[in-house]
N, C-alpha and C. Protein backbone atom coordinates (compact mmCIF):
# COMPACT_ATOMS: atom_id res chain seq x y z
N UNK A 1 276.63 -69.70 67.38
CA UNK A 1 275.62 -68.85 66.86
C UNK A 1 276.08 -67.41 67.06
N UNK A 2 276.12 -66.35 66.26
CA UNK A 2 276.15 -65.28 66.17
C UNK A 2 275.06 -64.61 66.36
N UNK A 3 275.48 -63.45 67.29
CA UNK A 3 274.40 -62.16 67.29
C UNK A 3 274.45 -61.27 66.80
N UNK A 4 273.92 -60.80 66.12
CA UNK A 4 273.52 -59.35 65.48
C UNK A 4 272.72 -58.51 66.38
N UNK A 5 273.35 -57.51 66.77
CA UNK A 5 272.57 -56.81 67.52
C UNK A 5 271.84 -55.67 66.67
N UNK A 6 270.35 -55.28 67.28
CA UNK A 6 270.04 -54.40 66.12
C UNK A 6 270.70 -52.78 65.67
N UNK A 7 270.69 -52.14 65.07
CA UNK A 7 271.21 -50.54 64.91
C UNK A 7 270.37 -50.00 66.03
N UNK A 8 271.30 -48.76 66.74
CA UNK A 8 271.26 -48.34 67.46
C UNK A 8 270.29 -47.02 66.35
N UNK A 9 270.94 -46.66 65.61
CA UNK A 9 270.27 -45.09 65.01
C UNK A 9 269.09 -45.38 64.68
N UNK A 10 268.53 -46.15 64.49
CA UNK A 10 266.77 -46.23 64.08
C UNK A 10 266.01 -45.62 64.70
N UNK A 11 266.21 -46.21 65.79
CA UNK A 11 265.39 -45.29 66.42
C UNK A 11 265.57 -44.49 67.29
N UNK A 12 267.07 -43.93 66.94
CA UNK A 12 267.66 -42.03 67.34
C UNK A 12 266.91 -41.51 65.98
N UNK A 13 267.26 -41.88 65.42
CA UNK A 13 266.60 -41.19 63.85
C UNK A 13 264.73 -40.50 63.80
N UNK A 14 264.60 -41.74 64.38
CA UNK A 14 262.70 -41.67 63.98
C UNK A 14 262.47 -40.87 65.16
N UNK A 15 262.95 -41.16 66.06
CA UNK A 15 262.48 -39.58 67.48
C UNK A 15 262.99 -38.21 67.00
N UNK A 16 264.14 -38.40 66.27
CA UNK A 16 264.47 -36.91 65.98
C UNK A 16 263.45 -36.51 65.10
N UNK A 17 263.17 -37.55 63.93
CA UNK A 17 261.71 -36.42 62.77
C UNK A 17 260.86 -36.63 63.48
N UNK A 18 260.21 -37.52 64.55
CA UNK A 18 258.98 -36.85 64.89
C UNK A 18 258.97 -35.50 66.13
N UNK A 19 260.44 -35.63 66.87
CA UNK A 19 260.33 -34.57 67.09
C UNK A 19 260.16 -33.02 66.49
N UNK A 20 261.25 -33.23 65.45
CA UNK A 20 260.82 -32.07 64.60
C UNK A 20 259.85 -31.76 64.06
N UNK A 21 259.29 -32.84 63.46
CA UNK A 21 257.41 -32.19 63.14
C UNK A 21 256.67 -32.05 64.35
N UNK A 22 256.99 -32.50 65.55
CA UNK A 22 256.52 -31.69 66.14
C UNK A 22 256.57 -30.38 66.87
N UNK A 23 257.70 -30.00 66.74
CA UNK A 23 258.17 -28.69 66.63
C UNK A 23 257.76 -27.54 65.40
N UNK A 24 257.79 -28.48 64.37
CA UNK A 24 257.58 -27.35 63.26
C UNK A 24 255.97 -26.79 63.29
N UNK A 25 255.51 -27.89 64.02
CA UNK A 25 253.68 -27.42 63.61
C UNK A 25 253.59 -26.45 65.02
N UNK A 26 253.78 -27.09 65.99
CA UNK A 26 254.12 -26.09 66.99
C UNK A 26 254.40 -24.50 66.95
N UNK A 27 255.31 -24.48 66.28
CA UNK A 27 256.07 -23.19 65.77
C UNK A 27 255.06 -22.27 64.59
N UNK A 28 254.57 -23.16 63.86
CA UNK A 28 253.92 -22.56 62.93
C UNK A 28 252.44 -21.96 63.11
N UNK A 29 252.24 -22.91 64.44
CA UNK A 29 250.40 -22.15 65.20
C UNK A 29 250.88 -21.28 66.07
N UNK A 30 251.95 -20.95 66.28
CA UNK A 30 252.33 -20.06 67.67
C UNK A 30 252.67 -18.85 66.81
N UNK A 31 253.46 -18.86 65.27
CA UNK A 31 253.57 -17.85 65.08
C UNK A 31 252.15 -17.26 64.18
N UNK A 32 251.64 -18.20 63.72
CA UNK A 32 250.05 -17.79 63.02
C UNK A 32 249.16 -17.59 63.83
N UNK A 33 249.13 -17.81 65.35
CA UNK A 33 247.72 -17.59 66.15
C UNK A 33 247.62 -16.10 66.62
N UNK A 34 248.06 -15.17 66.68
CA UNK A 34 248.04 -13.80 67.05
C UNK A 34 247.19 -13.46 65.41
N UNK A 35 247.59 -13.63 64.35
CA UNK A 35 246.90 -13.52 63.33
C UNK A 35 245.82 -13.58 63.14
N UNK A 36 244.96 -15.03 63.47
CA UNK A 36 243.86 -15.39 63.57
C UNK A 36 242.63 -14.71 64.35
N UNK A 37 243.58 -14.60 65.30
CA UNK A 37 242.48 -13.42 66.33
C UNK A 37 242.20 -12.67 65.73
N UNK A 38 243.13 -11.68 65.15
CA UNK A 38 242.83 -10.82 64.44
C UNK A 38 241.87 -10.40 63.37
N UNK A 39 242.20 -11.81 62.81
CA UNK A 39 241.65 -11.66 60.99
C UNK A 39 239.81 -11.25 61.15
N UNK A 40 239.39 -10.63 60.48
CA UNK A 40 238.10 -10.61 60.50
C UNK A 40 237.15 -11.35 60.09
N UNK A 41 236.14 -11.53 61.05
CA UNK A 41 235.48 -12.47 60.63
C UNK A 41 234.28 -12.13 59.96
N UNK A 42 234.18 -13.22 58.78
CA UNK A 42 233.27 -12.87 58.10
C UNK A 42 231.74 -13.01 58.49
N UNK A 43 231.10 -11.73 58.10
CA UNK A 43 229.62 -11.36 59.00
C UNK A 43 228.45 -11.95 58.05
N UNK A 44 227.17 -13.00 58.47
CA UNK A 44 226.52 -13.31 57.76
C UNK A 44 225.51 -11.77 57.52
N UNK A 45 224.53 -11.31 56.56
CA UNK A 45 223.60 -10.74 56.63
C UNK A 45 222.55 -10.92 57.25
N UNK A 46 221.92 -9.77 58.18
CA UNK A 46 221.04 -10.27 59.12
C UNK A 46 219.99 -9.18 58.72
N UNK A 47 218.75 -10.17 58.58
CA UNK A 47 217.70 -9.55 58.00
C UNK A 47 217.20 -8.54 59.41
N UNK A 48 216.85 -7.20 58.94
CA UNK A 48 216.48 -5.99 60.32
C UNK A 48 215.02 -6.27 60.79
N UNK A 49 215.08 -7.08 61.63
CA UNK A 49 213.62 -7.68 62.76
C UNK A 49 212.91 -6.40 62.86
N UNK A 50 211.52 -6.27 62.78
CA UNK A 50 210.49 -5.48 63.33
C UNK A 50 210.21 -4.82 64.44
N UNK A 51 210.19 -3.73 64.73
CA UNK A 51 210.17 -3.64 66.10
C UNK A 51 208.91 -3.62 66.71
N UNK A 52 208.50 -4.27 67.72
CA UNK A 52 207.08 -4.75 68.41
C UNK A 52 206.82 -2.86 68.70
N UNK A 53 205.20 -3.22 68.71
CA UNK A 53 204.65 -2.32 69.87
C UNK A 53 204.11 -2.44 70.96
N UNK A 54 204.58 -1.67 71.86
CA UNK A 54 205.10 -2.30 73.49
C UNK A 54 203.45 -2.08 73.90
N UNK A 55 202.30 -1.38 73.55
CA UNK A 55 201.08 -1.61 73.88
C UNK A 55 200.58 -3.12 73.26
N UNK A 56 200.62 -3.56 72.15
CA UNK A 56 200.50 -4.56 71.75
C UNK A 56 200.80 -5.91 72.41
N UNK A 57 202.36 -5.66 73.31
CA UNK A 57 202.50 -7.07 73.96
C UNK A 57 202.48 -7.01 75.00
N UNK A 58 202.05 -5.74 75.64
CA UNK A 58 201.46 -5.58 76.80
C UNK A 58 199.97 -6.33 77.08
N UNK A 59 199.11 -5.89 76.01
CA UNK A 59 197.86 -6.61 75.68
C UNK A 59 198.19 -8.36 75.30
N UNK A 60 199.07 -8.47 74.52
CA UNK A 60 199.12 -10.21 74.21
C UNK A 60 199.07 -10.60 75.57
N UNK A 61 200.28 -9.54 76.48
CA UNK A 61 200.72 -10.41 78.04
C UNK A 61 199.63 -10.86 79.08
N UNK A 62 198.25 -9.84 79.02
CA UNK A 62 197.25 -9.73 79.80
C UNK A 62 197.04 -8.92 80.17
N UNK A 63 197.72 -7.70 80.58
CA UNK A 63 198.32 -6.53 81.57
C UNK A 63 196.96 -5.33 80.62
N UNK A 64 196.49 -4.26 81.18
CA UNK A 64 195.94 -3.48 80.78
C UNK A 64 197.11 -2.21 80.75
N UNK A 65 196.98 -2.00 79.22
CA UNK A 65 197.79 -0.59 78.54
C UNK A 65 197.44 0.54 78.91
N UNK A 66 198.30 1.23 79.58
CA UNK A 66 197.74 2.48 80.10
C UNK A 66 198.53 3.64 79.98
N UNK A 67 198.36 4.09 78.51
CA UNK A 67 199.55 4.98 78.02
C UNK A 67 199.21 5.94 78.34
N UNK A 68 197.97 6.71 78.64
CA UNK A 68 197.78 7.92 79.40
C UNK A 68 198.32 8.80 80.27
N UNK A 69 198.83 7.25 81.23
CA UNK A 69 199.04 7.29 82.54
C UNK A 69 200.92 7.33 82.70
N UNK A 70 201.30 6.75 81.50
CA UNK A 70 202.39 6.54 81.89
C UNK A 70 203.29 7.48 81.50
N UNK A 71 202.55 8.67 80.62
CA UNK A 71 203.05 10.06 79.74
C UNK A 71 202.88 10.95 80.82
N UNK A 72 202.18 11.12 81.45
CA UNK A 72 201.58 12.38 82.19
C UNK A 72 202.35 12.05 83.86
N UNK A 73 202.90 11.55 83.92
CA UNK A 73 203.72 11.69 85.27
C UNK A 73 204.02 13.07 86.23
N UNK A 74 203.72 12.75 87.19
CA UNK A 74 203.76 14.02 87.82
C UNK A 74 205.10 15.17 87.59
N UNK A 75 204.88 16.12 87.61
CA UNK A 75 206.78 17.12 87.89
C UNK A 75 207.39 16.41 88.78
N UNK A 76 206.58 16.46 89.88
CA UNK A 76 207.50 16.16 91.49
C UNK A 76 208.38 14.95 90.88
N UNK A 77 207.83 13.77 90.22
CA UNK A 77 208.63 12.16 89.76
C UNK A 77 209.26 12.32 88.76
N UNK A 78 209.02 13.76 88.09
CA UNK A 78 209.71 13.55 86.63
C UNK A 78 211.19 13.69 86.49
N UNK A 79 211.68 14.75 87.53
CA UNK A 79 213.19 15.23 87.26
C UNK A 79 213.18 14.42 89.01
N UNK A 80 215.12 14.28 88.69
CA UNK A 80 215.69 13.99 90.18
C UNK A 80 217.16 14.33 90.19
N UNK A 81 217.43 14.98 90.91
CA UNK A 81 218.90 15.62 91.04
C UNK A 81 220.04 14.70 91.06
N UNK A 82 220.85 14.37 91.26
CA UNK A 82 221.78 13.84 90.74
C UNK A 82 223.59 14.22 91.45
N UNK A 83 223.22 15.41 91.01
CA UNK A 83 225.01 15.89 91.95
C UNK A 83 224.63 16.98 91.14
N UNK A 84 224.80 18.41 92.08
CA UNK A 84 225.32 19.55 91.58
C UNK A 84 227.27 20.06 92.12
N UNK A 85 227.10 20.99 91.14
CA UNK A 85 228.46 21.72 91.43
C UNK A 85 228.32 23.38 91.32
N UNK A 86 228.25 23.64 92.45
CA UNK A 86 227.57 25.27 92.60
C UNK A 86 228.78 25.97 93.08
N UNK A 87 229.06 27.17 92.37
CA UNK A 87 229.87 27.87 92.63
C UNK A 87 229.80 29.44 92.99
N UNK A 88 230.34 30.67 93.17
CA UNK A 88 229.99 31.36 93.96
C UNK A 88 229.21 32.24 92.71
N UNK A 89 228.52 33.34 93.06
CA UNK A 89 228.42 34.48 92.12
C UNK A 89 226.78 33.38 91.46
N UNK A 90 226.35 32.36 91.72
CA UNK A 90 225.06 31.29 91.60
C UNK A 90 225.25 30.86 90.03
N UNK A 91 226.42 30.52 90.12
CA UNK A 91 227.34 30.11 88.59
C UNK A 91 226.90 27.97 89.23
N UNK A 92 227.27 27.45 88.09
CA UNK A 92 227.59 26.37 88.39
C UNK A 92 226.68 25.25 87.32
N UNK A 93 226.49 24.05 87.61
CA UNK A 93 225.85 23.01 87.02
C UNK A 93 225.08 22.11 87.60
N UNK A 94 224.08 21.14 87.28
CA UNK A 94 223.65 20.48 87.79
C UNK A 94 223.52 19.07 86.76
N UNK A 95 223.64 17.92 87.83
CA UNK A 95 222.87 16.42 87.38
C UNK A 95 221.73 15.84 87.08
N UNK A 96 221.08 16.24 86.22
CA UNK A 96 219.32 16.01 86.39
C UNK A 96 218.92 14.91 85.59
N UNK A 97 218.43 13.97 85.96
CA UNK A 97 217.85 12.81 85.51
C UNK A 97 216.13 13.44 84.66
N UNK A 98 215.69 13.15 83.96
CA UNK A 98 214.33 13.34 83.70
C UNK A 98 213.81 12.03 82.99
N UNK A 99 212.92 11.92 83.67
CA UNK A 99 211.96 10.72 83.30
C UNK A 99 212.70 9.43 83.44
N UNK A 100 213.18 9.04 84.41
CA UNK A 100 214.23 7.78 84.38
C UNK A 100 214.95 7.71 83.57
N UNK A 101 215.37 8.46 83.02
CA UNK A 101 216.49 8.56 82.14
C UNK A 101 217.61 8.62 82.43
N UNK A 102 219.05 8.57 81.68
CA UNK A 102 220.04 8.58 81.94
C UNK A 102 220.08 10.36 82.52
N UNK A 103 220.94 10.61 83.27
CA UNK A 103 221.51 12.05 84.12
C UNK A 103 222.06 12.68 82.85
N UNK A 104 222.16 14.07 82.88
CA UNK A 104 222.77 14.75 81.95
C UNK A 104 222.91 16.10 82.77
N UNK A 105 224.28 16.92 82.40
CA UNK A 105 224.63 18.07 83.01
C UNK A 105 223.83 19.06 82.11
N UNK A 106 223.66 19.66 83.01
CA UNK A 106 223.26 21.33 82.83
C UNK A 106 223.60 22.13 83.24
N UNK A 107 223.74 23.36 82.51
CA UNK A 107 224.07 24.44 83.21
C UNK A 107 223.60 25.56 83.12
N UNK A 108 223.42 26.40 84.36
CA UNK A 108 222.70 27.41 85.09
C UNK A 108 222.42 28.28 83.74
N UNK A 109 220.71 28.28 83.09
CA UNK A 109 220.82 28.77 82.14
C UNK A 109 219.91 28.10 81.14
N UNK A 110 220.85 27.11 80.80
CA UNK A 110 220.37 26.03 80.24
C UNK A 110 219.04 25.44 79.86
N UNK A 111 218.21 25.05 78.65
CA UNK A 111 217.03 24.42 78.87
C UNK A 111 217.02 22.96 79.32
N UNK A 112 216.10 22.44 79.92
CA UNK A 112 216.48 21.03 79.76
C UNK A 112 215.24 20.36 79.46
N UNK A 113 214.34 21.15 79.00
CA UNK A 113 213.07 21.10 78.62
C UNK A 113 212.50 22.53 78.04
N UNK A 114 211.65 21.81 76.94
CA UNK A 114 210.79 23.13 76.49
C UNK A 114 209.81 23.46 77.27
N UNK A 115 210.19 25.25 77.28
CA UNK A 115 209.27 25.63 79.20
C UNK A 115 210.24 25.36 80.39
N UNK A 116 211.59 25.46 80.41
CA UNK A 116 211.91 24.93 81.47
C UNK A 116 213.51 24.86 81.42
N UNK A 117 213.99 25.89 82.03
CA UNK A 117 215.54 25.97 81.95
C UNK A 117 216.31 25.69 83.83
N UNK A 118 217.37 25.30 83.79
CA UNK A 118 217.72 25.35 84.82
C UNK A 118 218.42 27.15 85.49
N UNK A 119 217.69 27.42 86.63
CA UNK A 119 217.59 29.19 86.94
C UNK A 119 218.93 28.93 87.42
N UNK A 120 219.22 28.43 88.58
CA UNK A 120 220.20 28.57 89.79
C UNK A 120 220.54 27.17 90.32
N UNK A 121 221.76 27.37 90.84
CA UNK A 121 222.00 25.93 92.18
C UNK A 121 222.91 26.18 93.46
N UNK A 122 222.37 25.38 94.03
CA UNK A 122 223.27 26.08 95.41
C UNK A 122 223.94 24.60 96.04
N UNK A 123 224.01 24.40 96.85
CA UNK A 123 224.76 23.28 97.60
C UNK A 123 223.66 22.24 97.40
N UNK A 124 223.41 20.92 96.78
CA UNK A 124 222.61 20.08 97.34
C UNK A 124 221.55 20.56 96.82
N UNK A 125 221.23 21.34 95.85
CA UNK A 125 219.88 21.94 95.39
C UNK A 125 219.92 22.77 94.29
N UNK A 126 218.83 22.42 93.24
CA UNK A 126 218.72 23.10 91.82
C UNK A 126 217.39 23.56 91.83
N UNK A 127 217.15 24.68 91.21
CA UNK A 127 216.13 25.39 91.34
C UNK A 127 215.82 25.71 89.20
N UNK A 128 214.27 25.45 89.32
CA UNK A 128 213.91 25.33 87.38
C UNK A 128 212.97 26.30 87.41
N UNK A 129 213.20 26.89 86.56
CA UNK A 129 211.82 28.34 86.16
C UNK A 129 211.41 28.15 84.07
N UNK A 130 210.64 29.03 84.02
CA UNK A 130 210.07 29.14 82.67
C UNK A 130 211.61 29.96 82.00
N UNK A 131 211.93 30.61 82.73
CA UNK A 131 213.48 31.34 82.28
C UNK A 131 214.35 32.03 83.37
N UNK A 132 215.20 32.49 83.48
CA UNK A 132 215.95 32.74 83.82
C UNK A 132 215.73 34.00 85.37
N UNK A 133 214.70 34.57 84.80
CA UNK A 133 213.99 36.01 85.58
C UNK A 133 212.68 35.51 85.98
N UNK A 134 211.77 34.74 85.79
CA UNK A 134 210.47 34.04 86.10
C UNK A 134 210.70 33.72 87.59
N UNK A 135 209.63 32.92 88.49
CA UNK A 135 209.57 32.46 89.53
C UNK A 135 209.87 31.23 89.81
N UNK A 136 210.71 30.74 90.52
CA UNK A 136 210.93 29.42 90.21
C UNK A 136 209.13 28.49 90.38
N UNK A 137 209.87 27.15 89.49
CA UNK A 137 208.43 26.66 89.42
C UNK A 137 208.69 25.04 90.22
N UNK A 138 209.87 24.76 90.34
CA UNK A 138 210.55 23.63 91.26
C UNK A 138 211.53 23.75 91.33
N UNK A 139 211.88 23.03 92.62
CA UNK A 139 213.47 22.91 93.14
C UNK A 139 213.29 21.95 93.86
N UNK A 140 214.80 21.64 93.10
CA UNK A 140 215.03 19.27 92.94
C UNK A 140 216.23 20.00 94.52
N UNK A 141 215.86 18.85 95.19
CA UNK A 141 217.17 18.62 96.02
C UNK A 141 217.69 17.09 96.00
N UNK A 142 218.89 16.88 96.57
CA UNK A 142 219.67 15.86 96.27
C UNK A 142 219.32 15.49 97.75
N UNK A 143 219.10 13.74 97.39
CA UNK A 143 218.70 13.10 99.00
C UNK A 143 219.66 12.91 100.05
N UNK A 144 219.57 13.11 101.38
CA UNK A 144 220.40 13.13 102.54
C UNK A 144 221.82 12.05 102.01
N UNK A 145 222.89 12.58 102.55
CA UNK A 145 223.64 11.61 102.31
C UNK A 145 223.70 10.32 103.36
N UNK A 146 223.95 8.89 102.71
CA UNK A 146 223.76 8.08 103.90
C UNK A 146 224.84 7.77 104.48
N UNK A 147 224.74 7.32 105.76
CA UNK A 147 225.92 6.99 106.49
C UNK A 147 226.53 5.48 106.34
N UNK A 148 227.37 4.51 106.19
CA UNK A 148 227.47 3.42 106.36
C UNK A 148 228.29 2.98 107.77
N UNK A 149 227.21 2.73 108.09
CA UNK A 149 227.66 1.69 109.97
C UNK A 149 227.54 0.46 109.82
């Protein structure tokens, strides 16, 4: 009886193309994926939502609306210092928050309100008048610095 042994290249052959397709697809998402990130994506249209009124869902919530109260805030709570930078000759700038708001610089001069300019600043302290020559009408100081122990 004779043997035939089977071909050896069959299956050298069939590993080499599936290696190569798997190389080629490989190759072809590696060089197209920096692209993709990129490409822009397309934006559906979004209809512009209503904007609530904040007394309104204050009332849906239960809570009693008390817009009176929440406009008329005292001076003393309204402004809060922030960081000054005072320089000689009563030149310089200050950090003033108003009404919980984000801080914004000013400078010596400056209005930061109608009725209400920043006069002077000194170390740790800003001083506000009706103008410039008026009496001062407050002065914000910046709170103790704290220690960490």
């Amino acid at each position: 009886m004779q043997w035939t042994s089977p071909s050896i290249w069959a299956p050298r052959i069939s590993a080499f193309a599936v290696a190569l397709a798997v190389g080629a697809g490989a190759s072809y998402w590696i060089l197209h994926w920096p692209a993709a990130l990129s490409a822009p994506v397309a934006s559906t249209a979004q209809a512009e939502l209503p904007q609530a009124d904040s007394s309104s869902v204050t009332r849906l919530l239960g809570a009693q609306a008390n817009t009176q109260q929440e406009t008329m805030l005292p001076a003393a709570n309204r402004f809060s210092l922030i960081g000054v930078v005072a320089r000689s000759g009563g030149t310089g700038s200050a950090l003033i928050s108003v009404d919980g708001k984000p801080a914004k610089s000013y400078a010596v001069g400056s209005t930061i309100e109608s009725g209400l300019v920043l006069q002077s600043v000194a170390p740790r302290k800003a001083v506000l008048a009706a103008n410039t020559k008026d009496a001062p009408l407050q002065t914000l100081e910046m709170p103790p610095p704290t220690t960490g122990k």
